[in-house]
N, C-alpha and C. Protein backbone atom coordinates (compact mmCIF):
# COMPACT_ATOMS: atom_id res chain seq x y z
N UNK A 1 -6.06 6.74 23.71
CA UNK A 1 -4.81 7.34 24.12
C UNK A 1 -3.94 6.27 24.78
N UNK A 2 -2.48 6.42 24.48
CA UNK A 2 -1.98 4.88 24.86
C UNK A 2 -1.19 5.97 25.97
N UNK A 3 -0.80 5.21 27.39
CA UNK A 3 0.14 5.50 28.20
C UNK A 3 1.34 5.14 27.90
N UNK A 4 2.57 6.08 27.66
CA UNK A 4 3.64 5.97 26.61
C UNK A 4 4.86 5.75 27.59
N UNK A 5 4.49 5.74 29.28
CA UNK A 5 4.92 5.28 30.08
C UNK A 5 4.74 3.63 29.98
N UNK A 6 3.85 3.17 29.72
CA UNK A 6 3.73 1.70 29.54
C UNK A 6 4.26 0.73 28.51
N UNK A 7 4.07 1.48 27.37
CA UNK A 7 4.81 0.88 26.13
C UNK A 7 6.37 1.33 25.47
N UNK A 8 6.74 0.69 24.67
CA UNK A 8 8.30 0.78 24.26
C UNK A 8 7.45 1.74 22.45
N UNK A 9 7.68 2.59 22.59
CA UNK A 9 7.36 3.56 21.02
C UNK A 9 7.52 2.98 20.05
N UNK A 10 8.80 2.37 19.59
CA UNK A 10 8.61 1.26 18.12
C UNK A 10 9.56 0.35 18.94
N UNK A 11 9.05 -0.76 18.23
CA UNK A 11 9.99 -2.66 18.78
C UNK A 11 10.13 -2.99 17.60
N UNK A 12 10.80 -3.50 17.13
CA UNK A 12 11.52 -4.51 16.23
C UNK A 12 11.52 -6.14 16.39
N UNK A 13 10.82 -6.74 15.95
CA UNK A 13 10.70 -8.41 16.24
C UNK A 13 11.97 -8.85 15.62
N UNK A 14 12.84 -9.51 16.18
CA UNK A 14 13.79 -9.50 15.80
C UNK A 14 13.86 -10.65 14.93
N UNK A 15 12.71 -11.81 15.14
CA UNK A 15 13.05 -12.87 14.24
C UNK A 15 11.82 -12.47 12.86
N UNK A 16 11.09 -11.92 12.76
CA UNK A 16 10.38 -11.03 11.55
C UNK A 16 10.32 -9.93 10.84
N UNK A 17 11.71 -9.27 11.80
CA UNK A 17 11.68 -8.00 11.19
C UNK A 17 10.85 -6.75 11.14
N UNK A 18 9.87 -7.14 11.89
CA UNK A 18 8.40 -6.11 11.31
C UNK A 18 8.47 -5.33 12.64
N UNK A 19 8.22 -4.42 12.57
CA UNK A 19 8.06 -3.26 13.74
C UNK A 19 7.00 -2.60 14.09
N UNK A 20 6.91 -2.51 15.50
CA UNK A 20 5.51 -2.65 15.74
C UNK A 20 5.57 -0.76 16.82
N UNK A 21 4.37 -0.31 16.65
CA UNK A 21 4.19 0.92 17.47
C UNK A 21 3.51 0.66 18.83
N UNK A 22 4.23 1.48 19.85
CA UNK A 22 3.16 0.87 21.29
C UNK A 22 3.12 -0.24 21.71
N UNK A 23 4.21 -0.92 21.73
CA UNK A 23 4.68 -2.69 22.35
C UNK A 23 4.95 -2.44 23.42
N UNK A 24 4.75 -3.62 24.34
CA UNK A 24 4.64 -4.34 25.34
C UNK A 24 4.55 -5.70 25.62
N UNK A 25 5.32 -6.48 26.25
CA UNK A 25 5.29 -7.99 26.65
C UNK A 25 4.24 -7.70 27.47
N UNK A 26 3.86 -9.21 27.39
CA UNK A 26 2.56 -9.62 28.00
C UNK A 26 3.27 -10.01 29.51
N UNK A 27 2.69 -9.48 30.50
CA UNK A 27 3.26 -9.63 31.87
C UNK A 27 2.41 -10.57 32.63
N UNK A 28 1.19 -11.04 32.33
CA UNK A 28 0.12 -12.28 32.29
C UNK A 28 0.26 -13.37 31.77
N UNK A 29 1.36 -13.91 31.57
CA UNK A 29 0.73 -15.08 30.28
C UNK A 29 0.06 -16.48 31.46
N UNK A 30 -0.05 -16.63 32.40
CA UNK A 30 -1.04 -17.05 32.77
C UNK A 30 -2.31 -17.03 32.69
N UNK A 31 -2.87 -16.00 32.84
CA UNK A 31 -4.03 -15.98 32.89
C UNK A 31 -4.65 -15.46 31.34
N UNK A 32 -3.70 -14.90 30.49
CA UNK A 32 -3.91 -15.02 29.50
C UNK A 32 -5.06 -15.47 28.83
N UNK A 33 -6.33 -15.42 28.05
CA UNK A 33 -6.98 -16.90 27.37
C UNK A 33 -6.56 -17.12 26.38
N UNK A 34 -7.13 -18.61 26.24
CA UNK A 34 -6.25 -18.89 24.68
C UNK A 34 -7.38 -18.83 23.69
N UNK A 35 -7.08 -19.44 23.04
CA UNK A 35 -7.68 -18.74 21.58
C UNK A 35 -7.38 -17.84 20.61
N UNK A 36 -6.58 -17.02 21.17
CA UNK A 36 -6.27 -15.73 20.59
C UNK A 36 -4.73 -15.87 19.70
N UNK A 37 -4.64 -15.49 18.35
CA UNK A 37 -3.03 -16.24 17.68
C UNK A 37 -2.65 -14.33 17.51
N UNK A 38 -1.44 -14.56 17.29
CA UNK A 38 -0.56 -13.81 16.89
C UNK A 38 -1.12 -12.50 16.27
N UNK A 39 -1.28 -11.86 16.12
CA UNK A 39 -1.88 -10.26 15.24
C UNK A 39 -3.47 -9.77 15.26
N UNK A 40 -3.86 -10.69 16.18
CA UNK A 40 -5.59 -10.58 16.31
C UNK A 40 -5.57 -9.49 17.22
N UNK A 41 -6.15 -8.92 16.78
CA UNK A 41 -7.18 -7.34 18.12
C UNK A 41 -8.17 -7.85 18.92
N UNK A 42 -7.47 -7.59 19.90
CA UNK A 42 -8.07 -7.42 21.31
C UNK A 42 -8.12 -6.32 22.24
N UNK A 43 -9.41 -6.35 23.36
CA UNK A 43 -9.59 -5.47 23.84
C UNK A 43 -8.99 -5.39 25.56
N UNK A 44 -8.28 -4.49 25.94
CA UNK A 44 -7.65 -5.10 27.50
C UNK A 44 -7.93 -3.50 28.04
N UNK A 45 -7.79 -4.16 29.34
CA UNK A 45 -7.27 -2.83 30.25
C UNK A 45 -6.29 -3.14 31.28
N UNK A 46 -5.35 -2.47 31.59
CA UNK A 46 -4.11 -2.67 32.36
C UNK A 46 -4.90 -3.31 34.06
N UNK A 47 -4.50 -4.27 34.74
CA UNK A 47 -4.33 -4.31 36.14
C UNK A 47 -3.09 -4.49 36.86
N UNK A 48 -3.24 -4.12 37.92
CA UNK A 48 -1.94 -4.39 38.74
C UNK A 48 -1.62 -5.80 39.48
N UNK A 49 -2.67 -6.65 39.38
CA UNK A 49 -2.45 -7.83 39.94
C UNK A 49 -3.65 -8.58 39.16
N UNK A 50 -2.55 -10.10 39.20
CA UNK A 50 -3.33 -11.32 38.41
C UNK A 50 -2.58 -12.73 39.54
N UNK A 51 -3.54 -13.86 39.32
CA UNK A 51 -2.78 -15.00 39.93
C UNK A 51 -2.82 -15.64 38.92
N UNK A 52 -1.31 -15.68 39.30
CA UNK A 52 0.01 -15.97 38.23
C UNK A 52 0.40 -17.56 38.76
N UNK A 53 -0.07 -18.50 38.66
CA UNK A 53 0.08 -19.43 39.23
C UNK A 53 0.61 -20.83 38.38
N UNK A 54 1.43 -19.97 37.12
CA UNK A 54 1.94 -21.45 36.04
C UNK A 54 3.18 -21.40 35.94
N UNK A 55 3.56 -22.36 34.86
CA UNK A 55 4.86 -22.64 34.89
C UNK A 55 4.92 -21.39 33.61
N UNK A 56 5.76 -20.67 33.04
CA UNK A 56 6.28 -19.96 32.18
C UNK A 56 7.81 -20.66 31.90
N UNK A 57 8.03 -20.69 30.00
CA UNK A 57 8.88 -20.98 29.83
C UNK A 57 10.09 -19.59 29.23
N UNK A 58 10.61 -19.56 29.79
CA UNK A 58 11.32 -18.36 29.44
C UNK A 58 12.10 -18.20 28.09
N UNK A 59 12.52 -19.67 27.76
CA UNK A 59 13.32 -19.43 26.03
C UNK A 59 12.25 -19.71 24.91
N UNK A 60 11.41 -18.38 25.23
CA UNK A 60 10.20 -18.23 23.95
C UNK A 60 10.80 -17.18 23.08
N UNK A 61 10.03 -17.05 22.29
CA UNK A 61 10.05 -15.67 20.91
C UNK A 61 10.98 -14.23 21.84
N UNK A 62 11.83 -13.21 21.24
CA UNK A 62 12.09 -11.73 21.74
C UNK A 62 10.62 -11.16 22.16
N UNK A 63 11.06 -10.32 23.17
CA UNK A 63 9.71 -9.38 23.27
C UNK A 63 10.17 -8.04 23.70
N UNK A 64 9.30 -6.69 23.73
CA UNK A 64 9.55 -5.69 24.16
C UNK A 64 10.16 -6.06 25.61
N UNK A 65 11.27 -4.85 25.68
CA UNK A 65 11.92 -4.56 27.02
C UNK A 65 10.78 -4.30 27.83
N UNK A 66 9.34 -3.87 27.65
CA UNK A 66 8.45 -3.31 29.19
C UNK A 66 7.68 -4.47 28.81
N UNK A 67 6.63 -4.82 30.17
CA UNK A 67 5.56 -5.45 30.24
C UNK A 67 4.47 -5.21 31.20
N UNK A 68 3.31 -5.75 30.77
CA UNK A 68 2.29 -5.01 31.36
C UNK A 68 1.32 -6.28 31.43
N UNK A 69 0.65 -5.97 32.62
CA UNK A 69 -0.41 -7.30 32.89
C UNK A 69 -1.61 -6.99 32.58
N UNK A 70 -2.62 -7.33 32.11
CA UNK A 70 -3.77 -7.03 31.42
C UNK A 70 -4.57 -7.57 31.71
N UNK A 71 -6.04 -7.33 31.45
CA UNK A 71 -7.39 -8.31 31.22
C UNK A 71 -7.99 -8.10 30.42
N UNK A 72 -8.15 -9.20 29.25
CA UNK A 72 -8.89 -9.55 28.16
C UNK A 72 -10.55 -8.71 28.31
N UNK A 73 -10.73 -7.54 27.49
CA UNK A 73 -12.09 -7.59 28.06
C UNK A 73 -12.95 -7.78 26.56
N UNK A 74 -14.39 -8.33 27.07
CA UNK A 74 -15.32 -8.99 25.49
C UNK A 74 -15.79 -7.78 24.72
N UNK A 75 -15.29 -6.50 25.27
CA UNK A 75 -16.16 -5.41 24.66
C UNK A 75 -15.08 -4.12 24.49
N UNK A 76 -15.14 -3.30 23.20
CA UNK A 76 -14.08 -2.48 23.17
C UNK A 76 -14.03 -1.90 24.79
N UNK A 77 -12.72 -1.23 25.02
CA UNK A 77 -12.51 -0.10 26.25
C UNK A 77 -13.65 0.76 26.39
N UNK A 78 -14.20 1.68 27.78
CA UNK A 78 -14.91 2.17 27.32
C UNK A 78 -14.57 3.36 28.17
N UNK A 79 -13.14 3.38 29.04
CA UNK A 79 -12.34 4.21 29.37
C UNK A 79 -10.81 4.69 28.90
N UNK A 80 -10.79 4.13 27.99
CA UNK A 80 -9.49 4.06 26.98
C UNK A 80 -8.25 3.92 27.49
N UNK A 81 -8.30 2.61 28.86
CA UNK A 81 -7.27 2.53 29.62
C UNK A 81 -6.29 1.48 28.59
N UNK A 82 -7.00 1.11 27.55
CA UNK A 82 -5.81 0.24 26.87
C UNK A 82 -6.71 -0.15 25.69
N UNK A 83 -6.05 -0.80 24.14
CA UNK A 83 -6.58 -1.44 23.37
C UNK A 83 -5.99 -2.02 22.50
């Protein structure tokens, strides 16, 4: 079940065209891990606090108007706080 308070219902990438259901900017990209490219499934659950301690460059790719901070987790949800 997605919290529909959290996400934007359909987004539009504006430089691909493709539209996506249940978007959200990433409100982490610090702590983020890498590894992970563009359209891969992953498993998260929402938190309210991360240390956010990098530089972010702000003239990256469009993203959804909301954002949400997350944590990568290694195993599906198993409270269906996010996926």
């Amino acid at each position: 079940m997605v919290d529909t308070s959290k996400v934007v219902s359909t987004w539009t990438d504006p430089e691909s065209n493709k539209t996506f259901q249940n978007a959200f900017a990433l409100g982490s990209p610090c702590t983020f891990p890498s590894g992970f490219n563009e359209g891969e499934e992953l498993h998260f659950e929402y938190v309210t606090e991360t240390k956010e301690d990098c530089m972010v460059c702000l003239a990256y790719r469009p993203v959804p108007e909301k954002s949400n901070m997350i944590n990568v987790l290694n195993t599906p949800c198993s409270n269906l706080s996010g996926h």
